[in-house]
Protein backbone atom coordinates (compact mmCIF):
# COMPACT_ATOMS: atom_id res chain seq x y z
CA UNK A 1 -8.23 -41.55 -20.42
CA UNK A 2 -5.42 -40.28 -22.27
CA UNK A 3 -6.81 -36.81 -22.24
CA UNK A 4 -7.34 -37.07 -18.71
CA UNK A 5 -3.35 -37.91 -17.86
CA UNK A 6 -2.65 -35.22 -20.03
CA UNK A 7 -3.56 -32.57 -18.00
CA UNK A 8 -3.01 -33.85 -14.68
CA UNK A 9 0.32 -33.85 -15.52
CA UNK A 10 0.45 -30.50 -16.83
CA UNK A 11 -1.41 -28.69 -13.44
CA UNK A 12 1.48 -31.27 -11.52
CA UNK A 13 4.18 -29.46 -13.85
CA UNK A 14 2.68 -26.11 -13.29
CA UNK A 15 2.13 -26.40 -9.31
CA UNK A 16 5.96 -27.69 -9.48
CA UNK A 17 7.27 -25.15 -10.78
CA UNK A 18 5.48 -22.29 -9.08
CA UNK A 19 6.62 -24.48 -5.94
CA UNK A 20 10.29 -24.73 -6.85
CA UNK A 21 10.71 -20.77 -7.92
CA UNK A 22 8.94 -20.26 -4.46
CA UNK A 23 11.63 -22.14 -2.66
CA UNK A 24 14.86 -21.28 -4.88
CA UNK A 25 13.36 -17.24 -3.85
CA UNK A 26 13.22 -18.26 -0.45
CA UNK A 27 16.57 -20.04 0.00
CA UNK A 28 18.18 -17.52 -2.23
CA UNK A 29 16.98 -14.67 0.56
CA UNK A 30 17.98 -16.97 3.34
CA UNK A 31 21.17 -18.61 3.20
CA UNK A 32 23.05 -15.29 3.14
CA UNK A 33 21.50 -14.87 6.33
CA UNK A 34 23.32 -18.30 6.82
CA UNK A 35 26.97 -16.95 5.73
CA UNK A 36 26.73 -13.77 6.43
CA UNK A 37 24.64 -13.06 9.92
CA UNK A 38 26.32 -9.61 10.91
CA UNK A 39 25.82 -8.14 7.81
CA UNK A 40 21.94 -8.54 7.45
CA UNK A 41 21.12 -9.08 11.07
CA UNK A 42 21.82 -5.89 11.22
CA UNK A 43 19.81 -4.91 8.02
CA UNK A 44 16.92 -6.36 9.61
CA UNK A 45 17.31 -4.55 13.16
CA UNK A 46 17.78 -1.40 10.67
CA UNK A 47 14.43 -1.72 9.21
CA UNK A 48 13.12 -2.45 12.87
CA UNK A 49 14.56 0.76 14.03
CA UNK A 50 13.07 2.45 10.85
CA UNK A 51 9.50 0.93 11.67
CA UNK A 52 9.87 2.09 15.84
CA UNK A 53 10.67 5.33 15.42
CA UNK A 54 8.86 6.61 12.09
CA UNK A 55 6.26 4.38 11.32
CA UNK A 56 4.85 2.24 14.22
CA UNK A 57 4.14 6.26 16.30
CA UNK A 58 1.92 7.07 13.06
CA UNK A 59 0.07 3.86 12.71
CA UNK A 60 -0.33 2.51 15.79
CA UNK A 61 -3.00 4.67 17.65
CA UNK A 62 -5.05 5.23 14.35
CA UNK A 63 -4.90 1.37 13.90
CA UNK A 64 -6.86 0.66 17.22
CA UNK A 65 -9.24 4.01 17.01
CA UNK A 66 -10.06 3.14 13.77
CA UNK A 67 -10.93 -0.06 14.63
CA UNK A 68 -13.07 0.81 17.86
CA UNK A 69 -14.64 3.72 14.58
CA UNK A 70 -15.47 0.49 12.56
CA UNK A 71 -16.79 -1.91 15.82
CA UNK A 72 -19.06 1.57 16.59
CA UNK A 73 -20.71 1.34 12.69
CA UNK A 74 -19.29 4.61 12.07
CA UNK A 75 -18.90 3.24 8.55
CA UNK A 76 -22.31 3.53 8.29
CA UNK A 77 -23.09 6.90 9.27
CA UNK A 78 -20.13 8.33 6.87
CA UNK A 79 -21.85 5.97 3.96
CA UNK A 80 -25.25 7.60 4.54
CA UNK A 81 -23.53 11.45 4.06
CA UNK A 82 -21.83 10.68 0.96
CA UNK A 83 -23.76 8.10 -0.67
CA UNK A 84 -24.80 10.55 -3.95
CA UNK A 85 -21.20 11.48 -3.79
CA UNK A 86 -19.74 8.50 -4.24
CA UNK A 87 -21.89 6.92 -6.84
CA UNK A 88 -22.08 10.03 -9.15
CA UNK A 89 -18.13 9.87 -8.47
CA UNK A 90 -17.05 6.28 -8.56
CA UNK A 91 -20.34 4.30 -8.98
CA UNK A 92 -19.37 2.51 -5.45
CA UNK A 93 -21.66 1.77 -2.82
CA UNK A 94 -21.98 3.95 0.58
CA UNK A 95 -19.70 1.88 2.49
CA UNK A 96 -16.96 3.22 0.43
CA UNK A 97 -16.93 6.03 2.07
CA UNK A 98 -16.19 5.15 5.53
CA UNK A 99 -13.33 2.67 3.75
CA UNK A 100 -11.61 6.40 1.87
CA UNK A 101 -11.80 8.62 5.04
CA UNK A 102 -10.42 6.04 7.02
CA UNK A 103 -7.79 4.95 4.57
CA UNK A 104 -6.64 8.49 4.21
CA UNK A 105 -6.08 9.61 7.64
CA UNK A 106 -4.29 5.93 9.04
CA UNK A 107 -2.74 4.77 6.01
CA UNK A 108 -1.34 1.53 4.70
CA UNK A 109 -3.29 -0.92 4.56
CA UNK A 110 -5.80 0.37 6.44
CA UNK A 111 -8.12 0.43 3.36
CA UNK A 112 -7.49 -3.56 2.17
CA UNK A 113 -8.22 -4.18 5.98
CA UNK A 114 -11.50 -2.34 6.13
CA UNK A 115 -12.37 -4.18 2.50
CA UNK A 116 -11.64 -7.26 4.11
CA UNK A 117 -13.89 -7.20 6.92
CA UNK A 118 -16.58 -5.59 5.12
CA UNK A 119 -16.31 -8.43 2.20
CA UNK A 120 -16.37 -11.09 5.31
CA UNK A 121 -19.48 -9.33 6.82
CA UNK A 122 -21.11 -9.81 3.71
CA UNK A 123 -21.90 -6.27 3.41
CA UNK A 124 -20.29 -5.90 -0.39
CA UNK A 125 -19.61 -8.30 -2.65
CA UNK A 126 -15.88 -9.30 -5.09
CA UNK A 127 -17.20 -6.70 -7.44
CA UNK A 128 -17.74 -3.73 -5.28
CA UNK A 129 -14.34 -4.57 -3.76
CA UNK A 130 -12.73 -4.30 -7.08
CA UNK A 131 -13.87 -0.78 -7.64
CA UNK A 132 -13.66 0.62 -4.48
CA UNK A 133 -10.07 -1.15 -3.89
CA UNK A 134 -8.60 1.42 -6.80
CA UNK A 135 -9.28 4.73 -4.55
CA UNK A 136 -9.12 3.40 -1.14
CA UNK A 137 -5.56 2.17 -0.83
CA UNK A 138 -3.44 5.29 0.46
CA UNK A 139 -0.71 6.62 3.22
CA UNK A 140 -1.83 9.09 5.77
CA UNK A 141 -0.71 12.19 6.72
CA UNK A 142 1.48 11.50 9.95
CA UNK A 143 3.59 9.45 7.71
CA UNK A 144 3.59 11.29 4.53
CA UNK A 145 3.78 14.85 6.65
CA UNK A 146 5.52 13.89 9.74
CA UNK A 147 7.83 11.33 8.80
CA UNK A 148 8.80 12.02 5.14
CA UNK A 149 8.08 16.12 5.11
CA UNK A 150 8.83 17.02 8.31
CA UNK A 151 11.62 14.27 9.37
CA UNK A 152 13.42 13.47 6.35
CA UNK A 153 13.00 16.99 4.20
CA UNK A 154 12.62 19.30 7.08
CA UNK A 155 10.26 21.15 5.40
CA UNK A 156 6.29 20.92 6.16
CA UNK A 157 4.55 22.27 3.16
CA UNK A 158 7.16 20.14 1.08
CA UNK A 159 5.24 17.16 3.04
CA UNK A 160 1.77 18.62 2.44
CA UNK A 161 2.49 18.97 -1.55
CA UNK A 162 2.80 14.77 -1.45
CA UNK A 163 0.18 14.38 0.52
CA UNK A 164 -2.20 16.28 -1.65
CA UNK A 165 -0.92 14.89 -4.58
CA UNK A 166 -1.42 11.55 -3.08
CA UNK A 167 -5.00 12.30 -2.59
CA UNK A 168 -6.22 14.15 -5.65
CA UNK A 169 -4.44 10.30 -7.67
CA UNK A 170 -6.45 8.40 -5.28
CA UNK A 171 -9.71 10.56 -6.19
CA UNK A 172 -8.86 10.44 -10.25
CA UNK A 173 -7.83 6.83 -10.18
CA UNK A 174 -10.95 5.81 -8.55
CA UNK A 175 -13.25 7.99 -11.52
CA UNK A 176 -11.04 5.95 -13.82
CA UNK A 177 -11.88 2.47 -12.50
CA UNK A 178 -15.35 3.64 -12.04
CA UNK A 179 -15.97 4.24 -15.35
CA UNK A 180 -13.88 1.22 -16.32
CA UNK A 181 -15.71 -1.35 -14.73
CA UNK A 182 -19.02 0.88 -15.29
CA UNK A 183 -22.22 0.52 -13.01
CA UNK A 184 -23.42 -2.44 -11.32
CA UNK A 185 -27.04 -3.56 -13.49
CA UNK A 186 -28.88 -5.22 -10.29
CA UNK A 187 -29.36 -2.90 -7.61
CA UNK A 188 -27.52 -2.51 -4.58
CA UNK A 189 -28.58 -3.88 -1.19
CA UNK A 190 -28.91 -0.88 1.44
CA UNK A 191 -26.03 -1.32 4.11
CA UNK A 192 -27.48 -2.70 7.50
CA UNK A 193 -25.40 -2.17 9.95
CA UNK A 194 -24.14 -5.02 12.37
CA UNK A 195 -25.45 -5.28 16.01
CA UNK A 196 -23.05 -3.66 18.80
CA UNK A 197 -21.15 -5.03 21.15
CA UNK A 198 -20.03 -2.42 23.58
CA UNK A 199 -18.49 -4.90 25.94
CA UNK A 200 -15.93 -6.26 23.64
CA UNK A 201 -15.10 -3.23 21.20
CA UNK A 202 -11.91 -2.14 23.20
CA UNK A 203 -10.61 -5.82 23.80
CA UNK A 204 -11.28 -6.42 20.02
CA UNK A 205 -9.85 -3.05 18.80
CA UNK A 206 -6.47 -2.98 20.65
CA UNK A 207 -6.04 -7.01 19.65
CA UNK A 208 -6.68 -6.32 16.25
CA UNK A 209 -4.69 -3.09 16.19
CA UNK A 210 -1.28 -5.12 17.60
CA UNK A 211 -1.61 -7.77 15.52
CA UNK A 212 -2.11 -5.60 12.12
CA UNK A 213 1.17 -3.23 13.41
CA UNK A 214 2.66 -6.41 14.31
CA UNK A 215 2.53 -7.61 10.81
CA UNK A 216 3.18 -4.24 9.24
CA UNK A 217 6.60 -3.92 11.26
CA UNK A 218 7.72 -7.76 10.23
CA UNK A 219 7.18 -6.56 6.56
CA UNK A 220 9.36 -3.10 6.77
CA UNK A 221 12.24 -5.11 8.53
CA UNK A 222 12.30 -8.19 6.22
CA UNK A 223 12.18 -6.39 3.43
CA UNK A 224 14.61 -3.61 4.22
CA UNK A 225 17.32 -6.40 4.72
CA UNK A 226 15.55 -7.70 1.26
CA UNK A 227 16.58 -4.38 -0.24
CA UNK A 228 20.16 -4.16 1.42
CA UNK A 229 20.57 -7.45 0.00
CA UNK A 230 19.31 -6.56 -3.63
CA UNK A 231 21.61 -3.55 -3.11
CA UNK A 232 24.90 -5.98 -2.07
CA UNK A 233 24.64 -8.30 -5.14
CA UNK A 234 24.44 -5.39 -7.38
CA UNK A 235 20.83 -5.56 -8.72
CA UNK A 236 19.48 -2.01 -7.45
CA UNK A 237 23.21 -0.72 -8.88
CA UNK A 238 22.46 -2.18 -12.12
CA UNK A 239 18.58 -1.17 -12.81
CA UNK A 240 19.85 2.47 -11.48
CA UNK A 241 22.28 2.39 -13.76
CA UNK A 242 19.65 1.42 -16.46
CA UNK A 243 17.52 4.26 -15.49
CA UNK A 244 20.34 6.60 -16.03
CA UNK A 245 19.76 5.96 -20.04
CA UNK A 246 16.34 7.61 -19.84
CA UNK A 247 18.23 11.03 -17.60
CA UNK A 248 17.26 10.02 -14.31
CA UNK A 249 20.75 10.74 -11.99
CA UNK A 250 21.81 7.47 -10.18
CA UNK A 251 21.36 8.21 -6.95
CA UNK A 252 17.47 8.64 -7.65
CA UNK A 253 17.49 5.88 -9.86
CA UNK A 254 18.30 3.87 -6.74
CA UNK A 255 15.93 5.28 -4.86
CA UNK A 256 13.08 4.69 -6.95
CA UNK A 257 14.61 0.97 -6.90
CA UNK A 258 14.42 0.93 -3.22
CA UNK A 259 11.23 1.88 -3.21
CA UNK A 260 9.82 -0.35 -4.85
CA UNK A 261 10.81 -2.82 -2.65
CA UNK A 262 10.22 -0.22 0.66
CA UNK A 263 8.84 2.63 0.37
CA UNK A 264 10.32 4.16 3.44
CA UNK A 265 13.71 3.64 2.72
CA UNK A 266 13.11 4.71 -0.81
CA UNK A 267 12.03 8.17 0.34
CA UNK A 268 14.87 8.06 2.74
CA UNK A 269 17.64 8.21 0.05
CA UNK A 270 15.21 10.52 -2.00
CA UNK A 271 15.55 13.00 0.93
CA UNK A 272 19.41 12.48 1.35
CA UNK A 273 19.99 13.07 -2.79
CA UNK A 274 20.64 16.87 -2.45
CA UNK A 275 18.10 18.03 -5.72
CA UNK A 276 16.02 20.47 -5.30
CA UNK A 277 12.21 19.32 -4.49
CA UNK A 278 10.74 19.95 -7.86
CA UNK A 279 12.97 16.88 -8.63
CA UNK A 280 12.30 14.79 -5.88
CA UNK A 281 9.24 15.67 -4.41
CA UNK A 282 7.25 13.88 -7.90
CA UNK A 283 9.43 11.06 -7.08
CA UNK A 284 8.35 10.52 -3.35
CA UNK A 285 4.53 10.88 -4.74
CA UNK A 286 4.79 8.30 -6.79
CA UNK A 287 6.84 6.15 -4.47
CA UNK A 288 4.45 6.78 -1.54
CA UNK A 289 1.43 6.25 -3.97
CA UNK A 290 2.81 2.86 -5.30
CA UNK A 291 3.86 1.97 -2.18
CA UNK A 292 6.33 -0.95 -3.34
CA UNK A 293 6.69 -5.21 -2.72
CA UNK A 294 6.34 -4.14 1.32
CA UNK A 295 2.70 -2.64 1.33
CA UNK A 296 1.61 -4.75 -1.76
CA UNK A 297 2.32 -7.55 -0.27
CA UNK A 298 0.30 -6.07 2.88
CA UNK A 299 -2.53 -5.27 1.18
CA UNK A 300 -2.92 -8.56 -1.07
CA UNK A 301 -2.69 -10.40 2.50
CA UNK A 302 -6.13 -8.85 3.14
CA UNK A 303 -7.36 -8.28 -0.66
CA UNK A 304 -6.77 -11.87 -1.47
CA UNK A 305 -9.30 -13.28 1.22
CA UNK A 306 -11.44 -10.92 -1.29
CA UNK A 307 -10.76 -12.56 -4.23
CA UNK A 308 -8.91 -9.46 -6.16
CA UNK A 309 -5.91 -10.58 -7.39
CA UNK A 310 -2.16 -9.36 -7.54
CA UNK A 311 -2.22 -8.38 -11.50
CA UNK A 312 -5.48 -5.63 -10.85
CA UNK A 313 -4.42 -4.61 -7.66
CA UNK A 314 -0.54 -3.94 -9.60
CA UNK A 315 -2.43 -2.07 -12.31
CA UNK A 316 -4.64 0.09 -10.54
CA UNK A 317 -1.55 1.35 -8.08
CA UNK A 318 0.36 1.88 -11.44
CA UNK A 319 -1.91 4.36 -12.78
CA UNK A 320 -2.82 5.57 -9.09
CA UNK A 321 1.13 6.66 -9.02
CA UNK A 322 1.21 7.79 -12.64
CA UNK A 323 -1.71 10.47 -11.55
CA UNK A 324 0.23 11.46 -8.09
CA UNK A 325 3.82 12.02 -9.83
CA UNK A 326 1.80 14.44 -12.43
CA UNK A 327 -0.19 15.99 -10.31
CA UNK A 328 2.67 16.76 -7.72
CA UNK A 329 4.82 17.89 -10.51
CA UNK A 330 1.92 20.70 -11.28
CA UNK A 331 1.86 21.93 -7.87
CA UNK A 332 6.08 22.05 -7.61
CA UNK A 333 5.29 25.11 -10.08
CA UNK A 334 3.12 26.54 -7.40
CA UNK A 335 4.69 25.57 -4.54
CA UNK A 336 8.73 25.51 -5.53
């Protein structure tokens, strides 16, 4: 009996105080909203801004025609072409496949999305999503070309040398994890695809497409004003300082700060520094790769219906952006 009292009070204690640090985060975020409205009001209609006019033009189409892709069972057909591929590669099942291509050419979080529905279908199971969750979470090339090369750098093939890099960390990371969590024993179930509805593909793909841009643009706006705020009370100033200690220059010490709370306004001051881009352009790599609190949090919304928790997802990103900031700083030499 005693026993028994014993550790209900210590899950009480434990749920408490996850509860309370949840709420003293919350209110801590919120009441200088309170006392201060102008200032972070307008932080928030700054990160709106940032989402309208260089994010929601990348993702929003490729949302909804990936989506009408996935209603169609293209998934299927791309599994079928590089099934041998993809085991020899990352010992992950056919499906995978679809989930990569599509992950690389919409983006964040495209590929936790895809997992998700796949995982709900019943079509792979906790497992599989583990493994195939370490190669399939990326940024696509309208954002990492368009609006990082081409609208914050100016420069194209500057954009193209992230985006690569990006890649080849996505393909290394995912041989990593592959041989990590090593081959399933019991043999894999051959992917059957789902009946068709042609009737309701378009009215399902455009409502799923606004409501996943929907929540993507609610994330880049809170947490810009999250980072402004960070930024006001001196934290980003203080861990940039920090980073100063091990030779990175302030001003990129605050952008890899920012970035790990948003990526896009991380690459923003990365772009505005003034170094050359064999300094920077490892930097925006691994910021883009990691993709900071914004996209995790993203991602997890749609990962955690899959059972794959925060720690693994954090670790396999972490070595994902280790790969991309070497890689990219190999092909500066070639490039720059």
């Amino acid at each position: 009996m005693w026993t028994g009292r014993i550790l209900k009070k210590a899950v009480f204690k434990k749920i408490f105080s996850k509860r309370a640090f949840l709420i003293l985060l919350v209110l801590g975020v919120t009441i200088p909203l309170v006392f201060f409205p102008d200032r972070y009001v307008k932080s928030v209609f700054g990160g709106m801004e940032l989402f309208a006019l260089s994010v929601l033009p990348a993702l929003f189409p490729f949302f909804f025609f990936s989506q009408i892709l996935s209603e169609l069972n293209f998934g299927y057909d791309i599994g079928l072409v590089l099934k041998r591929p993809l085991r020899a590669l990352f010992k992950a099942p056919p499906v995978a496949g679809y989930i990569l291509a599509m992950s690389m050419l919409c983006g964040y979080p495209i590929g936790a999305r895809l997992l998700s529905d796949y995982y709900e279908r019943g079509l792979i199971d906790g497992e599989q999503v583990k493994r195939i969750s370490s190669f399939t979470s990326t940024s696509g090339p309208l954002f990492i070309v368009g609006t990082v090369g081409v609208g914050m750098l100016g420069d194209k093939t500057a954009g193209y040398v992230v985006l690569l890099s990006h890649y080849l960390s996505a393909v290394i990371n995912g041989v990593l994890y592959g041989l990590l969590l090593g081959r399933k024993k019991k043999a894999e179930a051959e992917l059957v695809p789902p009946l068709i509805d042609y009737g309701s593909v378009l009215k399902k793909s455009m409502t799923s497409a606004v409501s996943s841009v929907a929540a993507v643009g609610g994330y880049v706006a809170v947490f810009n004003m999250v980072a402004d705020l960070l930024s006001d009370v001196g934290l980003i100033g203080a861990l940039a300082t920090g980073l100063t200690y091990f030779g990175l220059p302030l001003r990129l010490g605050q952008g890899v700060c920012a970035s790990m709370i948003e990526v896009t306004k991380g690459c923003l001051i990365f772009s505005s520094s003034g170094f050359s881009y064999s300094v920077i352009e490892p930097l925006i790599a691994l910021a883009v790769t990691f993709g900071g609190l914004s996209v995790t949090m993203q991602s997890l919304t749609y990962l955690s219906k899959c059972r794959v928790r925060a720690p693994y997802y954090l670790l396999t990103k972490t070595t994902q952006a280790t790969f991309a900031f070497g890689v990219c700083k190999l092909l500066c030499l070639l490039f720059f």
